[in-house]
N, C-alpha and C. Protein backbone atom coordinates (compact mmCIF):
# COMPACT_ATOMS: atom_id res chain seq x y z
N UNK A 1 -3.27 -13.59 19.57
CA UNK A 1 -3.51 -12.62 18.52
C UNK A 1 -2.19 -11.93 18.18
N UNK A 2 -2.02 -11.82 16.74
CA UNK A 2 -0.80 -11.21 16.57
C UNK A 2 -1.23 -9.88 15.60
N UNK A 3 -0.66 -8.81 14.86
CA UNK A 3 -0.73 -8.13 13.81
C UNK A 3 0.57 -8.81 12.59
N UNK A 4 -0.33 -8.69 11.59
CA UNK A 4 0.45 -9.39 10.47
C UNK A 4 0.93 -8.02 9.75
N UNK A 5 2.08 -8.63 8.51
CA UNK A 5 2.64 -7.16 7.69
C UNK A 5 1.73 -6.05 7.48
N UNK A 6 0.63 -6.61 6.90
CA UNK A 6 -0.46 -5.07 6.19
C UNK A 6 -1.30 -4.84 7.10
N UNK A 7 -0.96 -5.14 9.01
CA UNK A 7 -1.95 -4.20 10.14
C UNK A 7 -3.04 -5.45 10.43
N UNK A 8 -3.14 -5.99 9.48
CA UNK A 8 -4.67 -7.31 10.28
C UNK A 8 -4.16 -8.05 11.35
N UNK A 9 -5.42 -7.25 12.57
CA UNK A 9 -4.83 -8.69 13.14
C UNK A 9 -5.49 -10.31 13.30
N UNK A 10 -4.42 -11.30 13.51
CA UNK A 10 -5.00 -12.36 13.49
C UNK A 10 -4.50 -12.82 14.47
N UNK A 11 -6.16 -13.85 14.85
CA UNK A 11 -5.97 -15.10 15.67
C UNK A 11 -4.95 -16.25 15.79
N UNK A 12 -4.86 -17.05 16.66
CA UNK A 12 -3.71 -18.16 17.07
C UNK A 12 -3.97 -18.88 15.56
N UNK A 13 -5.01 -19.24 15.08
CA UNK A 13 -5.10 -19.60 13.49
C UNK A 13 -5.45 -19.63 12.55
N UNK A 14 -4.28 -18.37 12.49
CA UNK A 14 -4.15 -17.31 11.30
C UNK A 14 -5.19 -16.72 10.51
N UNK A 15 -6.50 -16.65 11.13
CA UNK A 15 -7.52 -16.00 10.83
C UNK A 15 -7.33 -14.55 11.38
N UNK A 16 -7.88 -14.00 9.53
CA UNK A 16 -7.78 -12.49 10.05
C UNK A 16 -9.16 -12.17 11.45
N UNK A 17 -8.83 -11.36 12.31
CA UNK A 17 -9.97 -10.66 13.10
C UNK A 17 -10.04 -9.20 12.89
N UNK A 18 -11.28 -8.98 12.97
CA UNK A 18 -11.27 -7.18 13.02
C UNK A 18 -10.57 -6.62 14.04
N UNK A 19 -10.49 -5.85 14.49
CA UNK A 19 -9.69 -5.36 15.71
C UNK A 19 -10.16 -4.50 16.25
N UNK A 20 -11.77 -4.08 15.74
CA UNK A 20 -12.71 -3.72 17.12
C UNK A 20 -13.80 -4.51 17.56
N UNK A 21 -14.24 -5.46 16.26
CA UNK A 21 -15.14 -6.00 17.35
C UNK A 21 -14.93 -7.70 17.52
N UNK A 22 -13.56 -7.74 16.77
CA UNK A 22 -13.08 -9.05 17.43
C UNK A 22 -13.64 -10.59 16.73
N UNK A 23 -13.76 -10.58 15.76
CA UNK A 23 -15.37 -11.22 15.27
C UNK A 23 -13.81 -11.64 14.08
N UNK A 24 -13.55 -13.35 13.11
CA UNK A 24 -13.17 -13.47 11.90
C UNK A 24 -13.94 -12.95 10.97
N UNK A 25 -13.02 -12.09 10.34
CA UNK A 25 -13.70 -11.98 9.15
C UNK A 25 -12.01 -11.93 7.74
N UNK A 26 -12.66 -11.99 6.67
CA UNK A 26 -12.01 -11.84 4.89
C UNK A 26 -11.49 -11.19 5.04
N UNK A 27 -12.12 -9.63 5.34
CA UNK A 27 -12.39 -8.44 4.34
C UNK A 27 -12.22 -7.49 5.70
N UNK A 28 -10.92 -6.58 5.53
CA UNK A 28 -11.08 -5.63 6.64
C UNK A 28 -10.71 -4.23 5.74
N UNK A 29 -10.91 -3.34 6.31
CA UNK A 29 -10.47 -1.86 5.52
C UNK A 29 -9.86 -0.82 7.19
N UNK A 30 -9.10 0.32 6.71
CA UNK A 30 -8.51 0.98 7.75
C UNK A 30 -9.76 1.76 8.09
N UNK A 31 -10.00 1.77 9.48
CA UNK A 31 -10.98 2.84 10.07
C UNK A 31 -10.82 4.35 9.64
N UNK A 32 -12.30 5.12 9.61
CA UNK A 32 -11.92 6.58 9.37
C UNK A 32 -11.73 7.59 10.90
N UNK A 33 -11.55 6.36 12.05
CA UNK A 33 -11.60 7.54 13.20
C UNK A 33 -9.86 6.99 13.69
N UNK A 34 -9.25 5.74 13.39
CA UNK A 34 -8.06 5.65 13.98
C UNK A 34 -7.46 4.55 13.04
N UNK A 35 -6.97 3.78 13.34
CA UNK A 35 -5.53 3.11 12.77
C UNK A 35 -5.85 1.65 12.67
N UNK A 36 -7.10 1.18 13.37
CA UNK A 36 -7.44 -0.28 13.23
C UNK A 36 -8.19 -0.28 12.01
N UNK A 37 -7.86 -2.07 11.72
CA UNK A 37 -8.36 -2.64 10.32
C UNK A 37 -9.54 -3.47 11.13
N UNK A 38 -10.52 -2.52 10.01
CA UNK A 38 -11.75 -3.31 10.81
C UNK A 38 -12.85 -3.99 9.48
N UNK A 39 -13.63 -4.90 9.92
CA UNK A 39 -14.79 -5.67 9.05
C UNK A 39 -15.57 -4.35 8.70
N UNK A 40 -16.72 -4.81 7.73
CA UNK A 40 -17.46 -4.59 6.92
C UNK A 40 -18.71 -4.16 7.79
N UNK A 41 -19.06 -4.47 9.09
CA UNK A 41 -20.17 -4.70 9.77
C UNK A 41 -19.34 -3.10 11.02
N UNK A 42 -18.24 -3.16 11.19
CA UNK A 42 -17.90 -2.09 12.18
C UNK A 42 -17.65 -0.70 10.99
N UNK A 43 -17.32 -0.80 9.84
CA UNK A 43 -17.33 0.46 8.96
C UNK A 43 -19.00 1.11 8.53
N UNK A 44 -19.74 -0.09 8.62
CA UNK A 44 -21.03 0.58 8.18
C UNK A 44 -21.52 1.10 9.48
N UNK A 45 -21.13 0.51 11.13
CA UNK A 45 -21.24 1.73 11.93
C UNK A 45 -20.28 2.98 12.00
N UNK A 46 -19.51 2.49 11.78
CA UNK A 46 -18.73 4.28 11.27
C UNK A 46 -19.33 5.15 10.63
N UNK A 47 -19.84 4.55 9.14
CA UNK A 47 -20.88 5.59 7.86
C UNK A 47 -21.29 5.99 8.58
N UNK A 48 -22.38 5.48 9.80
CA UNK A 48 -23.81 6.11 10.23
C UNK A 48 -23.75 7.31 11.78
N UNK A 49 -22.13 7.26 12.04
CA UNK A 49 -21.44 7.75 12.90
C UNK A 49 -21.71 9.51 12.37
N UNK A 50 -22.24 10.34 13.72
CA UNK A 50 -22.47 11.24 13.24
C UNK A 50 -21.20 12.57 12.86
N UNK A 51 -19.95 11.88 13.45
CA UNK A 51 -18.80 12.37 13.55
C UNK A 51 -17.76 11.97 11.75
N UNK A 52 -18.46 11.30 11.03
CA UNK A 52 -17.35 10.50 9.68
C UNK A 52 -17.37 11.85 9.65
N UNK A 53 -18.23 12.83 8.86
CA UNK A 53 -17.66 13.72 8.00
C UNK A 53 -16.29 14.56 8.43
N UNK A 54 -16.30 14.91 9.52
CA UNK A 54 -15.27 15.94 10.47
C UNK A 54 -14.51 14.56 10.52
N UNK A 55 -14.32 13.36 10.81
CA UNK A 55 -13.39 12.20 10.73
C UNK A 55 -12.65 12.18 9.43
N UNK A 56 -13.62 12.74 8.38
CA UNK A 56 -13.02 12.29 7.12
C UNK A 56 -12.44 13.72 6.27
N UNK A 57 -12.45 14.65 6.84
CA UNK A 57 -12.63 16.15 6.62
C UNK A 57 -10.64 15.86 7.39
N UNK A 58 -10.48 15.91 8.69
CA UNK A 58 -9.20 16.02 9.03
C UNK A 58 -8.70 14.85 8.73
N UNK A 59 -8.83 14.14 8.16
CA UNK A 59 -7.69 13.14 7.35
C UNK A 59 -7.22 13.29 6.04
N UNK A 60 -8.23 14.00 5.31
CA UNK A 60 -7.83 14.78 3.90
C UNK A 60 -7.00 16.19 4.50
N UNK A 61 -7.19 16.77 5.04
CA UNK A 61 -6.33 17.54 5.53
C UNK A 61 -4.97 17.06 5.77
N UNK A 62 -4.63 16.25 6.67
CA UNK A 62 -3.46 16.02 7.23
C UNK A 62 -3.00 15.60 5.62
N UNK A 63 -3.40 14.45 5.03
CA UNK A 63 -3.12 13.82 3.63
C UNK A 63 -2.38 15.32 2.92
N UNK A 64 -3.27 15.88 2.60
CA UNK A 64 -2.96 17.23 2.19
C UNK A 64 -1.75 17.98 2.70
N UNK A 65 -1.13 18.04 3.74
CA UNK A 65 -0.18 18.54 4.61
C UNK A 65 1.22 17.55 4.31
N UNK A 66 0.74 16.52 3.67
CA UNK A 66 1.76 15.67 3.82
C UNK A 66 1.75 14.89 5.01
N UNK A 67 1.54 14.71 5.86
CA UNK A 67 1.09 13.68 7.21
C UNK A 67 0.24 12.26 6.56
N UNK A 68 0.91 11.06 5.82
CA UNK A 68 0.71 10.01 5.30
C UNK A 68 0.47 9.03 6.90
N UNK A 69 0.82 9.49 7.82
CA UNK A 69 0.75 8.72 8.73
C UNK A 69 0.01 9.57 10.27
N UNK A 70 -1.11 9.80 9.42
CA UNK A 70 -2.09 10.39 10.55
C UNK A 70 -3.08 9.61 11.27
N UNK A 71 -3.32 10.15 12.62
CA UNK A 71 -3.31 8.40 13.46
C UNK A 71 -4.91 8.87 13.84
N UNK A 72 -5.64 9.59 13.33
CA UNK A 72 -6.96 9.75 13.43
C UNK A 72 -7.28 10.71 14.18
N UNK A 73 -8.51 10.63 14.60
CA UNK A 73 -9.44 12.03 15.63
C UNK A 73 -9.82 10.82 16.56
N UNK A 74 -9.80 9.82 16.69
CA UNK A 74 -10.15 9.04 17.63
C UNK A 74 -11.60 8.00 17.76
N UNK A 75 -11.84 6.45 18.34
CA UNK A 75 -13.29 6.69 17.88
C UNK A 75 -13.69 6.32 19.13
């Protein structure tokens, strides 16, 4: 497994993987609790995560502060 330029990481070939639950997938987006690019199937457990709002509350903050490189609340 390596990380490629834009954070995905991929398998020995060159398939993107999510990078929490490890699974190929297309389509990854940046998590709202930390810094991994994750599938479509680990963000819709994030939505239902009772913590997004306060996840998504101090990342507009930091954004706001100028902190473009805020590394999350953790998940």
């Amino acid at each position: 497994m390596y990380i490629d330029s834009l954070g995905n990481a991929r398998n020995n070939k060159g398939q993107i993987i999510c990078a929490r639950c490890y699974k190929v997938t297309n389509v990854t987006t940046m998590s709202w609790f930390n810094t991994q690019m994750i599938c479509s199937n680990c963000r819709k457990q994030e939505e239902n995560d009772p913590r997004i709002k306060q996840a998504k509350k101090m990342e507009r903050q930091a954004v706001l502060q100028g902190n473009m490189n805020f590394k999350g609340v953790g998940w």
